[in-house]
Protein backbone atom coordinates (compact mmCIF):
# COMPACT_ATOMS: atom_id res chain seq x y z
CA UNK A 1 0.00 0.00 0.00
CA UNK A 2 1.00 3.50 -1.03
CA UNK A 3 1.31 6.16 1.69
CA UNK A 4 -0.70 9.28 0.65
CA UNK A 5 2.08 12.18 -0.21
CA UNK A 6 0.31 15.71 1.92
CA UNK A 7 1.28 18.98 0.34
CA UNK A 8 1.38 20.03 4.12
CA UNK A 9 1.44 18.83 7.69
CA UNK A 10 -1.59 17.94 9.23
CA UNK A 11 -2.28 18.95 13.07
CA UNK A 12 -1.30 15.73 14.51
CA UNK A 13 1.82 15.75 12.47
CA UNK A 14 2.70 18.61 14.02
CA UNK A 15 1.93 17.49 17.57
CA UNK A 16 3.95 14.43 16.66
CA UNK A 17 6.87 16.55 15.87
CA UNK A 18 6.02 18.71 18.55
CA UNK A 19 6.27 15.98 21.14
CA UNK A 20 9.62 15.27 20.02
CA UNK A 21 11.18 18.60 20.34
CA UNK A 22 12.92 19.89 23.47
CA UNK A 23 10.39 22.32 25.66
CA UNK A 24 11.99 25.22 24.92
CA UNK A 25 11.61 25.28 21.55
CA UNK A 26 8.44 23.74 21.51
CA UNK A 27 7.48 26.49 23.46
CA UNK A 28 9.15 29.29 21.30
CA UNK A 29 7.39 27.70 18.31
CA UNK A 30 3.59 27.29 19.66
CA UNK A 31 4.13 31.00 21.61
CA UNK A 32 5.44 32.48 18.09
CA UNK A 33 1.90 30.79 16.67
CA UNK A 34 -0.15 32.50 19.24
CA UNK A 35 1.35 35.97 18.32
CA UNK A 36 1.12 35.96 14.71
CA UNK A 37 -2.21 33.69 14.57
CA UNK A 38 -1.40 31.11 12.14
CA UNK A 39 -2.10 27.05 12.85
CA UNK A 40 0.76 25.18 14.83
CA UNK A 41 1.26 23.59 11.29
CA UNK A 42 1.86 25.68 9.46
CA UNK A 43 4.61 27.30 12.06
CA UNK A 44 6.49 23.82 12.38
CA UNK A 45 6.06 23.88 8.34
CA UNK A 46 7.67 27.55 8.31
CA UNK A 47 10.29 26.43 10.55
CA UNK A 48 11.45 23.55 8.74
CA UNK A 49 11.26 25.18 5.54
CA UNK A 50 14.19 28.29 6.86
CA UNK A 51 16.29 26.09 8.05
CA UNK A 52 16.15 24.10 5.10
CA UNK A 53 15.90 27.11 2.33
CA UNK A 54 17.07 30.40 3.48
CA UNK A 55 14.32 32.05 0.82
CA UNK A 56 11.32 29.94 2.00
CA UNK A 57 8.61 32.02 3.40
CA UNK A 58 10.11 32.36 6.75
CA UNK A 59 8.72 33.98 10.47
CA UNK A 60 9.73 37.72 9.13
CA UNK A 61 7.23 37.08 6.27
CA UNK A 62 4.42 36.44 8.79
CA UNK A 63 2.44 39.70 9.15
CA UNK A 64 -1.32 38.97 9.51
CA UNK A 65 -3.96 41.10 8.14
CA UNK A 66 -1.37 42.42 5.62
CA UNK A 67 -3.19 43.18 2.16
CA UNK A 68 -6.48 42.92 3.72
């Protein structure tokens, strides 16, 4: 059987990955989702993704209500 490919985490990914991570940072990283009002997800996705790629869409990037 196939695994289905996601295009992005899923909540319980991201308490899975959550659960692994050392308190402080899981701390810093469901605090920083809190303040900008964006999904745990998609903050363990944004995470990943500038450590990985310096140019991804990164925490700086994050201003809500911008363009509304």
């Amino acid at each position: 059987m196939q695994a289905k490919l996601q295009e992005q985490l899923s909540p319980a990914d991201a308490e899975a990955i959550l659960g692994r991570l050392p308190e402080r940072i899981r701390a810093a990283l469901v605090a920083r989702a809190a303040e900008i009002e964006y999904p745990i997800e998609a903050v363990v996705e944004m995470a990943i993704a500038s450590f990985l790629d310096t140019e991804a869409l990164g925490f700086a990037d994050c201003k809500p209500g911008r363009g509304q």
